[in-house]
N, C-alpha and C. Protein backbone atom coordinates (compact mmCIF):
# COMPACT_ATOMS: atom_id res chain seq x y z
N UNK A 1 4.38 1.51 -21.33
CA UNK A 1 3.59 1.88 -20.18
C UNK A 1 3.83 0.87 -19.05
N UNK A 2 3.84 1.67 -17.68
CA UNK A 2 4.15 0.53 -16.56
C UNK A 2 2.80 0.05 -16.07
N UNK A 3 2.71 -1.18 -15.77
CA UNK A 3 1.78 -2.16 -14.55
C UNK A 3 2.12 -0.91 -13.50
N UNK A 4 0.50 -1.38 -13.02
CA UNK A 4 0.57 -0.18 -11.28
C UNK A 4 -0.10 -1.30 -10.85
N UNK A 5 0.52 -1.12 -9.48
CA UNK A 5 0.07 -2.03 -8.50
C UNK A 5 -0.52 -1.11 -7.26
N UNK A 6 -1.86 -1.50 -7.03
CA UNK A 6 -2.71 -0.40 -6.14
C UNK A 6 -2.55 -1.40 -4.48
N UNK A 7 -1.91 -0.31 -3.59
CA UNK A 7 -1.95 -1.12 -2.49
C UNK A 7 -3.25 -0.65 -1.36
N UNK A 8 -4.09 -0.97 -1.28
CA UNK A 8 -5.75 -0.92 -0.67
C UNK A 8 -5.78 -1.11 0.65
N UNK A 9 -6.89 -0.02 1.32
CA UNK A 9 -7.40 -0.22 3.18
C UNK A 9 -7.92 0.56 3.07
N UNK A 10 -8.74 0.63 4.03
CA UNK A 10 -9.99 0.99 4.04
C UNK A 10 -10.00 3.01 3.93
N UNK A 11 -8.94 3.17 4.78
CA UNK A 11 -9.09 4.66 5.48
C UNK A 11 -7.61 5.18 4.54
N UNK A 12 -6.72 4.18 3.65
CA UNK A 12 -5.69 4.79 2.99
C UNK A 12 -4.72 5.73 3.85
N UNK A 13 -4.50 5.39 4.67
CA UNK A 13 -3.68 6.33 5.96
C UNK A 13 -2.53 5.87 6.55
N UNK A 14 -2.64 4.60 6.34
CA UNK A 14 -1.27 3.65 7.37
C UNK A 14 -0.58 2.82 6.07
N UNK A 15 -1.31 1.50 6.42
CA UNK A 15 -0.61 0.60 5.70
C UNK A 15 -0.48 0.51 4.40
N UNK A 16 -1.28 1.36 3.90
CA UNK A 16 -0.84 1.10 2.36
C UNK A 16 0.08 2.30 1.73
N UNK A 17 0.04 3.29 2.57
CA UNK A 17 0.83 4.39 2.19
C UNK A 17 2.23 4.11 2.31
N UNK A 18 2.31 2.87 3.38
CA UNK A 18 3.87 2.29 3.67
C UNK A 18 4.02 1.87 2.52
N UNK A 19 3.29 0.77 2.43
CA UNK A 19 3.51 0.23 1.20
C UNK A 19 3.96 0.77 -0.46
N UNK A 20 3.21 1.87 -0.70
CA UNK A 20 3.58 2.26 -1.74
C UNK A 20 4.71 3.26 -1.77
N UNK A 21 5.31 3.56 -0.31
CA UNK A 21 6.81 4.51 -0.03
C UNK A 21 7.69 3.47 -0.46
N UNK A 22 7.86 2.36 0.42
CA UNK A 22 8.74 1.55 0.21
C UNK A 22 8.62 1.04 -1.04
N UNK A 23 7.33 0.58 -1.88
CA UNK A 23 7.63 0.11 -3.38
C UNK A 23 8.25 1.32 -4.23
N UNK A 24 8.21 2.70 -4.35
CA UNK A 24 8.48 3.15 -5.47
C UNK A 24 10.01 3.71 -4.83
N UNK A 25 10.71 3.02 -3.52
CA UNK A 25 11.86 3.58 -3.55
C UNK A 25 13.02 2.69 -3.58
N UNK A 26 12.18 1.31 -3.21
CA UNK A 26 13.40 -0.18 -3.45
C UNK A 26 13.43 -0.79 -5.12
N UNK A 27 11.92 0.20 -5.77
CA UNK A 27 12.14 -0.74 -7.45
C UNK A 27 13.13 0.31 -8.18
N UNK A 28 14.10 -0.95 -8.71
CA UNK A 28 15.28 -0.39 -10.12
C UNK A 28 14.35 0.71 -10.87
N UNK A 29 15.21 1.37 -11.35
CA UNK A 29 14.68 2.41 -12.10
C UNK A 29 13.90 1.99 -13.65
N UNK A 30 14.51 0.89 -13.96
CA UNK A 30 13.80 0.27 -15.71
C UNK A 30 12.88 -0.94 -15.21
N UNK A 31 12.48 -1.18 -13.93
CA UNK A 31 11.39 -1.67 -13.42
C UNK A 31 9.92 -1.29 -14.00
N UNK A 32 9.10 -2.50 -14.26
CA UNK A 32 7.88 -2.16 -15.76
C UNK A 32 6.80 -2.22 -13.89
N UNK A 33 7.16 -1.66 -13.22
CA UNK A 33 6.07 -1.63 -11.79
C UNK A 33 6.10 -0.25 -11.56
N UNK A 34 4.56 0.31 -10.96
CA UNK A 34 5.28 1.14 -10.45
C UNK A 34 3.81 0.96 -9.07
N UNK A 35 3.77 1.97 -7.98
CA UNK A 35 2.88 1.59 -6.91
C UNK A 35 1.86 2.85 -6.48
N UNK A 36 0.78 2.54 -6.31
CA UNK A 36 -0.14 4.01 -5.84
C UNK A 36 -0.43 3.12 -4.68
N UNK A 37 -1.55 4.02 -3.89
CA UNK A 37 -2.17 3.36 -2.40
C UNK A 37 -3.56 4.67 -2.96
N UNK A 38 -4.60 3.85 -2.18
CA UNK A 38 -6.30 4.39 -2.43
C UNK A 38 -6.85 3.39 -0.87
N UNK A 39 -8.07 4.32 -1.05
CA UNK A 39 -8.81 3.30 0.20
C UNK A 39 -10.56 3.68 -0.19
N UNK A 40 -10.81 2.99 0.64
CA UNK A 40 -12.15 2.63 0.39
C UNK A 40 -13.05 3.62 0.87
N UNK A 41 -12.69 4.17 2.06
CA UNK A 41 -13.09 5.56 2.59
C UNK A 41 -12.46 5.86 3.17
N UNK A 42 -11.31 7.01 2.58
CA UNK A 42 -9.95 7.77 2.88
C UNK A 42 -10.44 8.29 3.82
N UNK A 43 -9.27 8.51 5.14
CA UNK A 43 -9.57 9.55 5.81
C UNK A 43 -9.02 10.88 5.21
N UNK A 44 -8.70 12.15 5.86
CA UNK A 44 -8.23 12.95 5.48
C UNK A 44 -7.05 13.41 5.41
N UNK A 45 -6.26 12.71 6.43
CA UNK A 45 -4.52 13.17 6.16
C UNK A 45 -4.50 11.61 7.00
N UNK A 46 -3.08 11.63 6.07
CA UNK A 46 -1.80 10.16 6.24
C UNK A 46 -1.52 10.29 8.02
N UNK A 47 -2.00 8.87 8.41
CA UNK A 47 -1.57 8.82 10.35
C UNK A 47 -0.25 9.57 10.78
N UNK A 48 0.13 10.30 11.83
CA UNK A 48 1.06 10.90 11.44
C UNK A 48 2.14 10.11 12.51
N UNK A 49 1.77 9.20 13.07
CA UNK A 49 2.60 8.20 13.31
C UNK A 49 3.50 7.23 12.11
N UNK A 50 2.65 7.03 11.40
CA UNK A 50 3.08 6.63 10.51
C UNK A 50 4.06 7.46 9.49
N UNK A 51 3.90 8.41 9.76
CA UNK A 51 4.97 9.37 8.82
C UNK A 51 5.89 9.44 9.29
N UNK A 52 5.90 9.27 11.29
CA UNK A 52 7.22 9.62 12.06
C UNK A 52 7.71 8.40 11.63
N UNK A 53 7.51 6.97 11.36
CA UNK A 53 7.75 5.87 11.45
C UNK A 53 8.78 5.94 10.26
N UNK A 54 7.98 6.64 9.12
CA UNK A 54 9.16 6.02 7.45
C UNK A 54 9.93 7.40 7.59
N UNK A 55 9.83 7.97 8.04
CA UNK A 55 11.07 9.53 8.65
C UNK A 55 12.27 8.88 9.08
N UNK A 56 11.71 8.24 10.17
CA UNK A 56 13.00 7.30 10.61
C UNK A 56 14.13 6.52 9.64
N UNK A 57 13.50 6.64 8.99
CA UNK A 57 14.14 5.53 7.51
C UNK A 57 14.50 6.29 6.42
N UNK A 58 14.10 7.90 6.42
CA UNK A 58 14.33 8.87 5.63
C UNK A 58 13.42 8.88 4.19
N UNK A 59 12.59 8.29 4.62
CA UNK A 59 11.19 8.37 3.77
C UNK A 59 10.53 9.61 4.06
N UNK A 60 10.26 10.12 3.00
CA UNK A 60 9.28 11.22 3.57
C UNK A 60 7.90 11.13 2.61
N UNK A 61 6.93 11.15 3.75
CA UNK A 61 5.48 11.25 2.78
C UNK A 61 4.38 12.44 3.34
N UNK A 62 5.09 13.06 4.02
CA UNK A 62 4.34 14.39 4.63
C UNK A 62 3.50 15.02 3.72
N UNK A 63 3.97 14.88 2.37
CA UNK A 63 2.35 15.33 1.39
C UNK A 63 1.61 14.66 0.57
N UNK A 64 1.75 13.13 1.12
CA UNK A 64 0.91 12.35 0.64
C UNK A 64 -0.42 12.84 1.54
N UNK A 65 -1.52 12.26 0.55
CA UNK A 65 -3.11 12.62 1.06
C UNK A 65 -3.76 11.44 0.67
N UNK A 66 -4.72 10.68 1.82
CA UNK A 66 -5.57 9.69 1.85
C UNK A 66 -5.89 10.30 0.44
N UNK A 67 -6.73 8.69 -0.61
CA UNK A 67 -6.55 8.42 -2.11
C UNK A 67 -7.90 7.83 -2.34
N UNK A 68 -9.01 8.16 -2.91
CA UNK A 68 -10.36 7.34 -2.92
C UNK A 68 -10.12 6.43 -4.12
N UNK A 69 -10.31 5.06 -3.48
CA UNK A 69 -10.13 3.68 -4.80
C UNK A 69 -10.82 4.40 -5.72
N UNK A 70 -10.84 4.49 -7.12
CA UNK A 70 -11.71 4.59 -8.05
C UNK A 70 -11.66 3.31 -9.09
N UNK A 71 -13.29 2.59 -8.77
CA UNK A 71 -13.23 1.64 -9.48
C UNK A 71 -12.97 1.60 -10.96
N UNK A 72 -13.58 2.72 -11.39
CA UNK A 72 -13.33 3.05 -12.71
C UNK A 72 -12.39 3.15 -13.32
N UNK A 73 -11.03 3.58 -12.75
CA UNK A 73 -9.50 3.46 -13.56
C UNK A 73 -8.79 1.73 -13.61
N UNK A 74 -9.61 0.73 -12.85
CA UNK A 74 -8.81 0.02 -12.80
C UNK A 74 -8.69 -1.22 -14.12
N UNK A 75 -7.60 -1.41 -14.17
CA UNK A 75 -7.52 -1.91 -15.63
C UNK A 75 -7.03 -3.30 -15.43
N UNK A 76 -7.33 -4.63 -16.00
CA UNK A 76 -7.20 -5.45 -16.30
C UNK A 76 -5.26 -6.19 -15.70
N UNK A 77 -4.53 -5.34 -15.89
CA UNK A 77 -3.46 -5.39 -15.83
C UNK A 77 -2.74 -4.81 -14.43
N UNK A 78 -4.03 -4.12 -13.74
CA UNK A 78 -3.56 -3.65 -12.53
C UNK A 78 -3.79 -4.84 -11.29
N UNK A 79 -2.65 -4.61 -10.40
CA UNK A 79 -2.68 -5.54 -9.30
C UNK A 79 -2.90 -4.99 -7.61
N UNK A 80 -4.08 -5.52 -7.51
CA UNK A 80 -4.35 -4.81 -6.76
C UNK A 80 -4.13 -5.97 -5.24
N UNK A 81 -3.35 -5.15 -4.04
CA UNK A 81 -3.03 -5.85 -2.77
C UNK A 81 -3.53 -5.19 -1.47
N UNK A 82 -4.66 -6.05 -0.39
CA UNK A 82 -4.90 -5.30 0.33
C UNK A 82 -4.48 -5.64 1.57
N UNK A 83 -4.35 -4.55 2.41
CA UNK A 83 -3.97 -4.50 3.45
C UNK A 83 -3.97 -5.39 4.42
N UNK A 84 -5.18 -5.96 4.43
CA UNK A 84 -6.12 -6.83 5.77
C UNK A 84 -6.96 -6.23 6.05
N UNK A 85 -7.80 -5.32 5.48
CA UNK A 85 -9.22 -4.67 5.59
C UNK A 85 -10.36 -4.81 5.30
N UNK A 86 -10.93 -6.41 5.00
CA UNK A 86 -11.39 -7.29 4.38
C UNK A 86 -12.25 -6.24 3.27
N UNK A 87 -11.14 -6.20 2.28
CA UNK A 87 -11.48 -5.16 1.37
C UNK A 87 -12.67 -5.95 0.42
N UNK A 88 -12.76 -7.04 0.16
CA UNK A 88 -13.14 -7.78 -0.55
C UNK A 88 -14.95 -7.18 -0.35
N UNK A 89 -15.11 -7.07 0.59
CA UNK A 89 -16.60 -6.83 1.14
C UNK A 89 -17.22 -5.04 0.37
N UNK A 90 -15.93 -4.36 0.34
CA UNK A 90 -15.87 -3.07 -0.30
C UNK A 90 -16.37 -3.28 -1.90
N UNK A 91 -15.75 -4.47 -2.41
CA UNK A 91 -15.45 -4.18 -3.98
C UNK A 91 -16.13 -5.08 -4.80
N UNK A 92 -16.69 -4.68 -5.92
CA UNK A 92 -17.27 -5.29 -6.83
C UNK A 92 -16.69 -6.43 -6.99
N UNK A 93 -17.87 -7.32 -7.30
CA UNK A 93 -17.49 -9.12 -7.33
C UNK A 93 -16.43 -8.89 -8.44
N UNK A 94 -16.36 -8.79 -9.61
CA UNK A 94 -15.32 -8.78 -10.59
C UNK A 94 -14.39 -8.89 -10.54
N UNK A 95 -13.64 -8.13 -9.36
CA UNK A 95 -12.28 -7.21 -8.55
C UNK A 95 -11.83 -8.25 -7.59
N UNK A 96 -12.86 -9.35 -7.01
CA UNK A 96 -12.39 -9.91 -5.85
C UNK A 96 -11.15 -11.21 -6.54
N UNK A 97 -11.26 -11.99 -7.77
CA UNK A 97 -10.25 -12.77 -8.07
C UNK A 97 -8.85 -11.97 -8.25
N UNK A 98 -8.25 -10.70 -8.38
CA UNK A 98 -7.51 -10.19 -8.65
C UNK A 98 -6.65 -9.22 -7.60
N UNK A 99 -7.38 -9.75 -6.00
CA UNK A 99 -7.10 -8.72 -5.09
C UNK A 99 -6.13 -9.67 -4.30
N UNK A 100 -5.13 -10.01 -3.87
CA UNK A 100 -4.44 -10.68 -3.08
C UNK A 100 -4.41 -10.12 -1.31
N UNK A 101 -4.52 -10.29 -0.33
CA UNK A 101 -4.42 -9.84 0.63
C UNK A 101 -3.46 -9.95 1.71
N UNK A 102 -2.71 -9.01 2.72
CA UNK A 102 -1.68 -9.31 3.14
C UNK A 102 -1.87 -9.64 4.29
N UNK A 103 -2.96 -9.29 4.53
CA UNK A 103 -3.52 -9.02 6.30
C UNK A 103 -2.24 -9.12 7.36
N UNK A 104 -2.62 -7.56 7.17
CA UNK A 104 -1.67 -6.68 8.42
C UNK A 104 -2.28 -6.23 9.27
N UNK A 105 -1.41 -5.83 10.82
CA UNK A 105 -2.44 -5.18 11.68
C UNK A 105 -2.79 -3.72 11.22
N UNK A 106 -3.56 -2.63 12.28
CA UNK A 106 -3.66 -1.92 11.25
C UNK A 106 -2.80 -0.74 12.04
N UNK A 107 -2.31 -0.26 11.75
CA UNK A 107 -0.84 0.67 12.68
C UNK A 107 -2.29 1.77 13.01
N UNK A 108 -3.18 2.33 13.06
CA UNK A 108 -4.17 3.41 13.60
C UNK A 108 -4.51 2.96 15.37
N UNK A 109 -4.09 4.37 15.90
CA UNK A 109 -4.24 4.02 17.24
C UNK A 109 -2.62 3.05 17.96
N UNK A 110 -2.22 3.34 17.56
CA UNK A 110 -0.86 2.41 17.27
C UNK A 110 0.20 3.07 18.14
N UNK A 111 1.04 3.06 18.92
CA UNK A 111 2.53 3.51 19.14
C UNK A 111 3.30 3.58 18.42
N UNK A 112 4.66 4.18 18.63
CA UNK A 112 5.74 4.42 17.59
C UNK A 112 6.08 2.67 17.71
N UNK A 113 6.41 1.83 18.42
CA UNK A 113 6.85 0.85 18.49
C UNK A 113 6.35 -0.36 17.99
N UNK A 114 4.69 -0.40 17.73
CA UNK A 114 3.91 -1.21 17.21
C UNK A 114 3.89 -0.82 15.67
N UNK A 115 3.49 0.47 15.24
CA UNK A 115 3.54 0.74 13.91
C UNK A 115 5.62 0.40 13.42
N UNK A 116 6.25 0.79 13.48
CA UNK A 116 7.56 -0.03 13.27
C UNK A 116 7.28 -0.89 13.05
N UNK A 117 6.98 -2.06 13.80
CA UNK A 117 6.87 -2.97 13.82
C UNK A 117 6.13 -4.02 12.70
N UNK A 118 5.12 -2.76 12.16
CA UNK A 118 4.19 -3.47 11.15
C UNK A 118 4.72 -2.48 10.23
N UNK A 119 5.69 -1.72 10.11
CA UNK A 119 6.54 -1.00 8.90
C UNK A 119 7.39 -2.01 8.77
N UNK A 120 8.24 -2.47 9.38
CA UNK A 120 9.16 -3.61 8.83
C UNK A 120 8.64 -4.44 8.21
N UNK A 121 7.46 -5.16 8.70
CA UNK A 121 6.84 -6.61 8.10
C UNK A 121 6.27 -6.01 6.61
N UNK A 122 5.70 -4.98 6.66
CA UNK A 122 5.51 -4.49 5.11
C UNK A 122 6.70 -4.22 4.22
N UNK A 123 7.78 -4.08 4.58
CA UNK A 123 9.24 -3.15 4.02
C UNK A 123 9.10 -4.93 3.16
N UNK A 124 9.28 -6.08 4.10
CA UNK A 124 10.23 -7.53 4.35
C UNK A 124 8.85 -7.52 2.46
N UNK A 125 7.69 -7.89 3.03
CA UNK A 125 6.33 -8.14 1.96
C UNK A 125 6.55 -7.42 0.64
N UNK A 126 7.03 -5.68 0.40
CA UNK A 126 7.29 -5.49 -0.57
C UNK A 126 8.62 -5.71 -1.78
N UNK A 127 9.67 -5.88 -0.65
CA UNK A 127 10.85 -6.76 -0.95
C UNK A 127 10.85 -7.85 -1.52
N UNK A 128 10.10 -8.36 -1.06
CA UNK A 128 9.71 -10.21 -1.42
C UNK A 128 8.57 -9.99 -2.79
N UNK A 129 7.72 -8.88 -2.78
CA UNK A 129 6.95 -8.51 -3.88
C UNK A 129 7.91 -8.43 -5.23
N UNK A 130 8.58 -7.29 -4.89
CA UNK A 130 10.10 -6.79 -6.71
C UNK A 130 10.58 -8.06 -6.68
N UNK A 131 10.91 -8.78 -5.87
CA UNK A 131 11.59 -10.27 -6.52
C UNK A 131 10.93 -10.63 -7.11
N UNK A 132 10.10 -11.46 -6.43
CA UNK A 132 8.92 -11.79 -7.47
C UNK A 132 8.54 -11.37 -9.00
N UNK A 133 8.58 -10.12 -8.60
CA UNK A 133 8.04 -9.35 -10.02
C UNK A 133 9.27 -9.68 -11.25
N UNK A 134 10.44 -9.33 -10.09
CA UNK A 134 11.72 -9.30 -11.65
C UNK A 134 11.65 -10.15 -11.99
N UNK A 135 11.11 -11.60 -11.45
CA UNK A 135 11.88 -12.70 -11.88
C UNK A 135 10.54 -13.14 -12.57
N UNK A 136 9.71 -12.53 -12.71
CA UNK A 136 8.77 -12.95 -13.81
C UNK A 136 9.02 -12.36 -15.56
């Protein structure tokens, strides 16, 4: 069974949806990771700036759908990373030693040129994440 790594914000619409495009398409295939995205109070559909953004890159997430955290699945072994949504305030004390945070801006309300902008710096963060991971 693989480790999931939950990438967290508040509205599940921007930044973590990047996040989990780019993790499940840069990790090796016998990689023991794999990546979801949830939020704290999903909106209802993925920013659609943000979709033009990983299009560009030939990502497609046009049927991804904002993801409600459920505290209840999360397991001991899951790693959970948040956005910069001071998620910590969302989540049961238990959850807060295990949440790492990236604090990003938040691409909502955003231009094509600003969200890029905070798509790269997430692409560079999850890159630097699979290293990490393999080399553990």
């Amino acid at each position: 069974m693989k480790n999931r790594i939950i990438f967290v914000c508040v509205h599940n619409a921007g930044r973590s949806q990047i996040a989990q495009a780019f993790f499940n398409q840069l990790v090796p295939n016998n990689f023991n990771w794999y990546a979801e995205s949830a939020g704290t109070k999903p909106l209802e559909n993925v920013n659609p700036v943000v979709v033009e953004a990983l299009h560009e890159l030939e990502i497609d997430i046009t049927t991804e759908k904002p993801q409600e955290l459920d505290f209840n699945t999360i397991t001991n072994k899951d790693r959970l990373i948040s956005m910069g949504c001071n998620i910590h305030e969302n989540c049961p004390i238990e959850l807060q030693k295990t949440i790492e945070d990236w604090e990003l801006e938040d691409p909502n309300n955003q231009g094509i040129e600003k969200v890029r902008e905070i798509r790269d710096i997430i692409k560079g963060k999850v890159q630097y994440l699979i290293e990490k991971l393999g080399n553990n």
